[in-house]
N, C-alpha and C. Protein backbone atom coordinates (compact mmCIF):
# COMPACT_ATOMS: atom_id res chain seq x y z
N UNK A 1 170.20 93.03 33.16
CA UNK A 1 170.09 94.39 32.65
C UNK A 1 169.32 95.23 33.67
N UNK A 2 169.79 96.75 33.95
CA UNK A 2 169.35 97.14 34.91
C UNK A 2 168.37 98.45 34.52
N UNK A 3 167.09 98.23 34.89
CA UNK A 3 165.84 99.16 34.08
C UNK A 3 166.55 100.83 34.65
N UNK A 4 166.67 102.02 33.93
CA UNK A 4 166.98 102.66 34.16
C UNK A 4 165.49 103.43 34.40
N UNK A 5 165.29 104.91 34.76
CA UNK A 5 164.03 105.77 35.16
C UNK A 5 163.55 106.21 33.44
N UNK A 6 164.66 106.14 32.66
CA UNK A 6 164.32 106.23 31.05
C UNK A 6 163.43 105.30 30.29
N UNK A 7 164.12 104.00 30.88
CA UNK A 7 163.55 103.05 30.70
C UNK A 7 161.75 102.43 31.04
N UNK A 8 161.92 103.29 32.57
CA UNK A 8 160.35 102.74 33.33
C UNK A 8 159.40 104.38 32.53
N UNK A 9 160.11 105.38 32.33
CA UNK A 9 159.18 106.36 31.61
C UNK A 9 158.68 105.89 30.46
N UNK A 10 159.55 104.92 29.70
CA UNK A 10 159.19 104.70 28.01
C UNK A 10 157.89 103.75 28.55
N UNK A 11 157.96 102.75 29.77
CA UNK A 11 157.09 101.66 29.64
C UNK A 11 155.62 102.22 29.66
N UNK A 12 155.60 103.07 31.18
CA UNK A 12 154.86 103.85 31.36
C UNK A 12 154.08 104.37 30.50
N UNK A 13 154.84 104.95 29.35
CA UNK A 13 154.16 106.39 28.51
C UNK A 13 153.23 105.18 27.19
N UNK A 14 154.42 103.73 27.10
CA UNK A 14 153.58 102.74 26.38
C UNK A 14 152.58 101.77 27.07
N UNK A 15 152.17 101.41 28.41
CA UNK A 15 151.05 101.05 28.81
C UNK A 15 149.97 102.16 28.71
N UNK A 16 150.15 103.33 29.29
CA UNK A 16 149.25 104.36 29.12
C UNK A 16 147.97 104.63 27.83
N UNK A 17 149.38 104.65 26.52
CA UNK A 17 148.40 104.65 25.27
C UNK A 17 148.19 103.37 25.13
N UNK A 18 148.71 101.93 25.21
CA UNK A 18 148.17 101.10 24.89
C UNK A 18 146.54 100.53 25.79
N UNK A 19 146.78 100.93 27.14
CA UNK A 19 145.45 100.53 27.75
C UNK A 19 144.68 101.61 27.10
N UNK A 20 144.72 102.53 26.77
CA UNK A 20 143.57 103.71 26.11
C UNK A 20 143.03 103.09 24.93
N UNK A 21 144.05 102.63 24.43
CA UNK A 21 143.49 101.97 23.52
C UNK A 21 142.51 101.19 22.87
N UNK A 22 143.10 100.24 24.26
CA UNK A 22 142.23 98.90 24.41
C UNK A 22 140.87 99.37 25.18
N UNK A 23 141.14 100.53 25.90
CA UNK A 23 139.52 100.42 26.71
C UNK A 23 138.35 101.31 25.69
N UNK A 24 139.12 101.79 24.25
CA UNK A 24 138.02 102.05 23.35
C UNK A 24 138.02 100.99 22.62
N UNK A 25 138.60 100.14 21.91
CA UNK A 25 138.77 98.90 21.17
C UNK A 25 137.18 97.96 22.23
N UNK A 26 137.35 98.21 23.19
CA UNK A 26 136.38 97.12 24.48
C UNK A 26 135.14 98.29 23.76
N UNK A 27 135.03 99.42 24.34
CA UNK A 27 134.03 99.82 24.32
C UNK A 27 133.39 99.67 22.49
N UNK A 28 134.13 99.87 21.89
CA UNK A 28 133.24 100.36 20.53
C UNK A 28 132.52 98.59 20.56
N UNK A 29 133.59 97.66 20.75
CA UNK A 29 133.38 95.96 20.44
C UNK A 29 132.23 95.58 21.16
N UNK A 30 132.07 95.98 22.52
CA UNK A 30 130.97 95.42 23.40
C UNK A 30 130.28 96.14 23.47
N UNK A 31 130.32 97.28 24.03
CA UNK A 31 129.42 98.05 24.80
C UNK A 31 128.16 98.90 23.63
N UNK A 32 129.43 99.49 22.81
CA UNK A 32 128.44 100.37 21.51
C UNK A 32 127.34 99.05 21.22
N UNK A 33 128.38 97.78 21.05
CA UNK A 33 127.42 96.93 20.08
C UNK A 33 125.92 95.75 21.05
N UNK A 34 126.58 96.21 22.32
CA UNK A 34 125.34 95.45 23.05
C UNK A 34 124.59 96.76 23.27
N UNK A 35 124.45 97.28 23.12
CA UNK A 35 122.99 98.44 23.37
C UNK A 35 123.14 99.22 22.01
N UNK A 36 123.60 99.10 20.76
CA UNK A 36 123.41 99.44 19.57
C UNK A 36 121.99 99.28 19.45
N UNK A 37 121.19 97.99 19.57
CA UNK A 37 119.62 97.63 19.08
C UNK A 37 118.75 98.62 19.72
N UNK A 38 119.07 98.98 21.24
CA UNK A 38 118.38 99.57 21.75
C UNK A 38 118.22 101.43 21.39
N UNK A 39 119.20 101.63 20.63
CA UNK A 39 119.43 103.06 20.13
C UNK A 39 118.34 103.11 19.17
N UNK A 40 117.34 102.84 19.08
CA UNK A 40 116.54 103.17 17.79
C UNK A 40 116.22 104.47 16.97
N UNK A 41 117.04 104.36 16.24
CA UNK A 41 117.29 105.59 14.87
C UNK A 41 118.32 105.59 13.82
N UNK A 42 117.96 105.95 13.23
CA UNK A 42 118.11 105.94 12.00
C UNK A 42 120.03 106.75 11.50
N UNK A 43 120.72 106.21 11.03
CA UNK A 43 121.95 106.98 10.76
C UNK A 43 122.36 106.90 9.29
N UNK A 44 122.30 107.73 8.84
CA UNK A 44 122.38 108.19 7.11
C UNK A 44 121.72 106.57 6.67
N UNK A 45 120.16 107.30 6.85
CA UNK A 45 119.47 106.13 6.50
C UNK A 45 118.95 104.85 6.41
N UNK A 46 120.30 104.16 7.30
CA UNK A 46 120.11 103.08 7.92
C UNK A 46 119.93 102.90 9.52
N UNK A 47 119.57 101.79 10.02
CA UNK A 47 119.56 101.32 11.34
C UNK A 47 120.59 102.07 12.35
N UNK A 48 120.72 102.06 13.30
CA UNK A 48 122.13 102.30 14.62
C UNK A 48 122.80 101.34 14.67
N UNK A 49 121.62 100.44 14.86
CA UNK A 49 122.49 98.75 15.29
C UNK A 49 123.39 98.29 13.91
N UNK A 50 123.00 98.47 12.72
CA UNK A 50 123.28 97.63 11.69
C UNK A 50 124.38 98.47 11.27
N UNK A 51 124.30 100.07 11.38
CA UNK A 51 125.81 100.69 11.26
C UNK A 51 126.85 100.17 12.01
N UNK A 52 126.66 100.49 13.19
CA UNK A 52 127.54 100.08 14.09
C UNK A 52 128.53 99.12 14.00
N UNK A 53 127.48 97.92 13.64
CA UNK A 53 127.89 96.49 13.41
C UNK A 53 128.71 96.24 11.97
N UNK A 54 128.17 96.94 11.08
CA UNK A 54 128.29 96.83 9.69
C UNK A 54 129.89 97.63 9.21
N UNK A 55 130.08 98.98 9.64
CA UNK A 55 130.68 99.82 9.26
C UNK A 55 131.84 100.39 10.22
N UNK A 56 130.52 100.94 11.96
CA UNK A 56 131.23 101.94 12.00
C UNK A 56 132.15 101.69 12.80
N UNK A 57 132.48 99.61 13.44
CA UNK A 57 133.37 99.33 14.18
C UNK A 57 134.77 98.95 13.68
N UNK A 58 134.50 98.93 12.04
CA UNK A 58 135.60 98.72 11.37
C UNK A 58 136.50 100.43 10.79
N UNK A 59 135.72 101.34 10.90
CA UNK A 59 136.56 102.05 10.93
C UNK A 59 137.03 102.64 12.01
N UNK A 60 136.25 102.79 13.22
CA UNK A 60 137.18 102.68 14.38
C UNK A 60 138.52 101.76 14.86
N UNK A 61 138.10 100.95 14.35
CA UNK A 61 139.55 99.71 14.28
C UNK A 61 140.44 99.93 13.58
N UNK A 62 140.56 101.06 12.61
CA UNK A 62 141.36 101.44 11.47
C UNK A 62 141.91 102.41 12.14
N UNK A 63 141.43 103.33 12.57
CA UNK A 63 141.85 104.85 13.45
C UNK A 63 142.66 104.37 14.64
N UNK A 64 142.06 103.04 15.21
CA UNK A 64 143.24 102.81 16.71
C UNK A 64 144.26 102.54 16.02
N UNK A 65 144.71 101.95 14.84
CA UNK A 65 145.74 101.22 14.37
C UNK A 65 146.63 102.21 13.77
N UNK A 66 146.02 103.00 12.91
CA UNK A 66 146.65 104.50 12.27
C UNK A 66 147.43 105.37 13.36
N UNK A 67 146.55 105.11 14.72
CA UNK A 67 146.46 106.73 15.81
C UNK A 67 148.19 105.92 16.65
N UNK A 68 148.11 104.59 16.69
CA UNK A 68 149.04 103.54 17.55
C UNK A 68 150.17 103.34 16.75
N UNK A 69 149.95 103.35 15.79
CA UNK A 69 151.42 103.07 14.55
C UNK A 69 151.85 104.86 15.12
N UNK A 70 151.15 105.56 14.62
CA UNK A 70 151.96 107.21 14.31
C UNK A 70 152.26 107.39 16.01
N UNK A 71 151.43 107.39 16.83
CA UNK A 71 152.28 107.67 18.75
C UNK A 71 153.35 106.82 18.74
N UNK A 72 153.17 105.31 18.39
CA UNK A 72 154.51 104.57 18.85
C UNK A 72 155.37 105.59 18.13
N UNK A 73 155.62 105.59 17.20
CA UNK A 73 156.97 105.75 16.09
C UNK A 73 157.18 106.95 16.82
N UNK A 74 156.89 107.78 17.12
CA UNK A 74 157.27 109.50 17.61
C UNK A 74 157.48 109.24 19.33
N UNK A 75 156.83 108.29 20.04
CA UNK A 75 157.51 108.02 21.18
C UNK A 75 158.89 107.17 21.33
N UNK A 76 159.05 106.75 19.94
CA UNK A 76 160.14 105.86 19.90
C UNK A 76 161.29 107.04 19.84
N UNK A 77 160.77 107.79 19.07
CA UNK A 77 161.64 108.65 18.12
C UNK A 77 161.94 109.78 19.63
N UNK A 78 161.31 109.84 20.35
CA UNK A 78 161.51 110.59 22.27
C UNK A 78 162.26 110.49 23.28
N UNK A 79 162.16 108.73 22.86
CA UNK A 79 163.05 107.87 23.89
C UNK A 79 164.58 107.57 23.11
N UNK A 80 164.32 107.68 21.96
CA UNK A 80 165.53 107.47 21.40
C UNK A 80 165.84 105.78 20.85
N UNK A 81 164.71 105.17 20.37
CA UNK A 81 164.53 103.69 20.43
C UNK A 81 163.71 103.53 18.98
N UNK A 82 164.32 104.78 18.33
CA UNK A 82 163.48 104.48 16.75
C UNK A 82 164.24 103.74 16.16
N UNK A 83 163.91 102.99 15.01
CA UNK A 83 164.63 102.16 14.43
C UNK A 83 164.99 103.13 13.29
N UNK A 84 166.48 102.90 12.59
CA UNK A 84 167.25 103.31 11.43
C UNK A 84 166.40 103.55 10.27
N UNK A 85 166.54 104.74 10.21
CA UNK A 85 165.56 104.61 8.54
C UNK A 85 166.47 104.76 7.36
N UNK A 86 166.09 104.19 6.68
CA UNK A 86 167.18 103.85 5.24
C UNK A 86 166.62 104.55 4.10
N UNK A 87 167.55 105.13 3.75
CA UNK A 87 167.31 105.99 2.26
C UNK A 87 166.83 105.29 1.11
């Protein structure tokens, strides 16, 4: 099969958001959470570190997944590679 310039744009436009992805997925996972302790203060009452850890990496993990489902489907829907939707 022979990759057409349609083809290397779709890959393109899907490494792009997928490494973005991943290099906040890295950051919120490591980076927020290895110098979380050192943030000392307080966030709606609780700790930095213990939000972070507790809460606020699981809803960031919810938003990449929400933000990655809705770009794929509309880049699919660009390239012309959406799947059939059924009534």
């Amino acid at each position: 099969m022979q990759l057409t310039e349609r083809h290397l744009a779709y890959w393109r436009a899907l490494l792009k958001k997928t490494g973005l992805l991943l290099a906040i997925w890295f950051v919120v996972t490591f980076v927020v959470g290895y110098y979380a302790e050192s943030l000392a203060f307080d966030f709606f009452g609780w700790p930095f570190a213990f939000w972070v850890g507790a809460q606020g990496a699981l809803v960031v993990y919810v938003l990449i997944i929400a933000y990655y489902a809705k770009t794929m489907n509309q880049l699919d829907k660009e390239f012309g590679v959406a799947e059939a939707e059924e009534d």
